[in-house]
C-alpha atoms as a PDB file:
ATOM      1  CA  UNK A   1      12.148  15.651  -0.879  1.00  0.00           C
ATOM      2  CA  UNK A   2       8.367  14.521   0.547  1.00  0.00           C
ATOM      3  CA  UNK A   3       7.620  12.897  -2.589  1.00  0.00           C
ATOM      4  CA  UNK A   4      11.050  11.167  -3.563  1.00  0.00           C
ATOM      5  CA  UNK A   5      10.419   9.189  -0.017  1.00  0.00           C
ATOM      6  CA  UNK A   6       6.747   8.984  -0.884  1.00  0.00           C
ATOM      7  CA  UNK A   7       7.268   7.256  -4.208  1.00  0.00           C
ATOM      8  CA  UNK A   8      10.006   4.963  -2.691  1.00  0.00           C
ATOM      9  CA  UNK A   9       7.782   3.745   0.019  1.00  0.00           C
ATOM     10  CA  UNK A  10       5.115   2.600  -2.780  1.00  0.00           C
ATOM     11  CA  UNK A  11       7.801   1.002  -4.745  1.00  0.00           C
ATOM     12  CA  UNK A  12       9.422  -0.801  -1.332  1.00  0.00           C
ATOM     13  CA  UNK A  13       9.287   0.155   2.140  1.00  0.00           C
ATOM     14  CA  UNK A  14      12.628   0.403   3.727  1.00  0.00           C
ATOM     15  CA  UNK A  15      14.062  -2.462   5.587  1.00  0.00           C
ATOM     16  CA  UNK A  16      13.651  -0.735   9.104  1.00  0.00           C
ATOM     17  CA  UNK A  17       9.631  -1.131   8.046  1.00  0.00           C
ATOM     18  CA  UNK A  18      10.089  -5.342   7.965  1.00  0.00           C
ATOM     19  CA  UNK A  19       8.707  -5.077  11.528  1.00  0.00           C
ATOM     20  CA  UNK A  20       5.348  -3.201   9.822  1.00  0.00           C
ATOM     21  CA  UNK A  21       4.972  -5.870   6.900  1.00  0.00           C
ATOM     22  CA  UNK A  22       1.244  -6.961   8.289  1.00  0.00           C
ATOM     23  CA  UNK A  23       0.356  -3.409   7.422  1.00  0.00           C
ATOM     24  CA  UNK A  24       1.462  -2.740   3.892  1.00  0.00           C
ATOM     25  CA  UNK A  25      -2.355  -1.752   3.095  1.00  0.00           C
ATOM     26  CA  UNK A  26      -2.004   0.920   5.545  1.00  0.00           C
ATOM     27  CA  UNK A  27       0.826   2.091   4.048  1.00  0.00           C
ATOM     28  CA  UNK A  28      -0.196   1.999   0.446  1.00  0.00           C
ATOM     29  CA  UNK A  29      -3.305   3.888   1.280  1.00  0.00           C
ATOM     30  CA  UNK A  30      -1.596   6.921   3.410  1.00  0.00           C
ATOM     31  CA  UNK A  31       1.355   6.869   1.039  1.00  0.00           C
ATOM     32  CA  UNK A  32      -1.051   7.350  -1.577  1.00  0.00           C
ATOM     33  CA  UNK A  33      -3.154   9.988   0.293  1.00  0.00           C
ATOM     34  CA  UNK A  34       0.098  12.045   0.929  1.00  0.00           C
ATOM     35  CA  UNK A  35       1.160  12.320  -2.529  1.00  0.00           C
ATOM     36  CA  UNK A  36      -2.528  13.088  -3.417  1.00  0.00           C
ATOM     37  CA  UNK A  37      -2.217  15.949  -0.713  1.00  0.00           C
ATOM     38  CA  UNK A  38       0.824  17.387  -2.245  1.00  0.00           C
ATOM     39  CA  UNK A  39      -0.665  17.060  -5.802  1.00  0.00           C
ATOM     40  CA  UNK A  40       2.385  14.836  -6.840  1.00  0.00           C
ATOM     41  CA  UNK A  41      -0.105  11.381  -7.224  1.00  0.00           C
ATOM     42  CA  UNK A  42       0.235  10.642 -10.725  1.00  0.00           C
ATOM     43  CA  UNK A  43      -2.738   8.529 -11.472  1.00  0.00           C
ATOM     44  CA  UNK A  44      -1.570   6.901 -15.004  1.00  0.00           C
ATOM     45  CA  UNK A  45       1.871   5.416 -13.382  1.00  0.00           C
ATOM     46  CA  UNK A  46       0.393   4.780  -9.738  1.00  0.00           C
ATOM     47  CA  UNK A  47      -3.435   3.030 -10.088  1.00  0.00           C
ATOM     48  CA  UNK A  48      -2.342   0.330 -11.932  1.00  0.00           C
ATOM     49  CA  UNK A  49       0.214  -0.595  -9.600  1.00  0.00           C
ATOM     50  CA  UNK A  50      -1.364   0.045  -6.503  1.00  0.00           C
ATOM     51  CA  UNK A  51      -4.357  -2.283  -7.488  1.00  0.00           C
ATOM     52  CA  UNK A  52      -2.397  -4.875  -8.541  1.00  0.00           C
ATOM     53  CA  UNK A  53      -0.326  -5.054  -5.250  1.00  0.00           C
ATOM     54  CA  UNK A  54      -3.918  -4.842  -3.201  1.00  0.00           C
ATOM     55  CA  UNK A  55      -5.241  -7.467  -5.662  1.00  0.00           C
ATOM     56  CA  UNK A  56      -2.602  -9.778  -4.290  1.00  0.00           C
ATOM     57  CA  UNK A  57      -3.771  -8.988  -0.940  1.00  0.00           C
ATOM     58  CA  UNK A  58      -7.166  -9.844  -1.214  1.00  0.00           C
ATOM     59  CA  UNK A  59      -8.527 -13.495   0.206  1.00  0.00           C
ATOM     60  CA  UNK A  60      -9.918 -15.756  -2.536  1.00  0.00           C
ATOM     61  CA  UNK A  61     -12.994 -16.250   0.242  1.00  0.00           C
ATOM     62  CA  UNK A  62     -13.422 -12.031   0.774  1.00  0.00           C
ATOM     63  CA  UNK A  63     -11.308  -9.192   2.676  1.00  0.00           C
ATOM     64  CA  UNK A  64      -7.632  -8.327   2.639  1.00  0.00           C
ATOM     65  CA  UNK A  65      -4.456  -9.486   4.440  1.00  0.00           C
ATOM     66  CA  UNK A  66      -1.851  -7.251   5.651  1.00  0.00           C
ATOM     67  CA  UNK A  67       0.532  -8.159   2.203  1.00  0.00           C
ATOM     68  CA  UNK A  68       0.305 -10.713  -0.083  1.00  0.00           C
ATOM     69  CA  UNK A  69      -0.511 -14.463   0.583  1.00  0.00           C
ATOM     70  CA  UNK A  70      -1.020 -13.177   4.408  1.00  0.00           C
ATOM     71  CA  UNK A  71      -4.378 -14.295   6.449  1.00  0.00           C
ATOM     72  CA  UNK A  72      -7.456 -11.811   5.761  1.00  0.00           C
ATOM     73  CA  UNK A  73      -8.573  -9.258   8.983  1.00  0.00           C
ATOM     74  CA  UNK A  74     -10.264  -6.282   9.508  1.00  0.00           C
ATOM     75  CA  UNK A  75      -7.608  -3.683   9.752  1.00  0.00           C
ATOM     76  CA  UNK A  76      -6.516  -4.122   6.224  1.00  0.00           C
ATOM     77  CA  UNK A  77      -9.756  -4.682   4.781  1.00  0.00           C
ATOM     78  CA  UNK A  78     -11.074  -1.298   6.311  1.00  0.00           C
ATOM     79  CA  UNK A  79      -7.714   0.641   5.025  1.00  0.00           C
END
């Protein structure tokens, strides 16, 4: 159950997240940490993806925005 919803929210977040969308870093990160917790983080299917998705997030001129193409601040740079 945990780690159907867990591997949903790294493929898409549900639509009552839209409100959270300036935190998807946040998200990836815990997401990730829960399914490492439970031992269901498979590294082969979920690395790949999860650094592209931050790649996207990163400012060409240094540190991360809250999703892609968004304005780079601390919070997401720090998650």
């Amino acid at each position: 159950l945990h780690e159907e919803w867990l591997c949903r929210g790294l493929k898409q977040l549900p639509t009552n997240f839209a409100g959270l969308d300036a935190s998807r870093p946040w998200f990836v990160f815990w997401i990730s940490h829960a399914l490492e917790v439970i031992e269901a983080y498979d590294e082969e299917v979920w690395a790949p993806q999860v650094a592209s998705f931050l790649a996207k997030c990163q400012h060409p001129d240094g540190g991360f925005g809250g999703g892609p193409m968004q304005l780079a601040h601390l919070a997401p740079t720090y998650a």
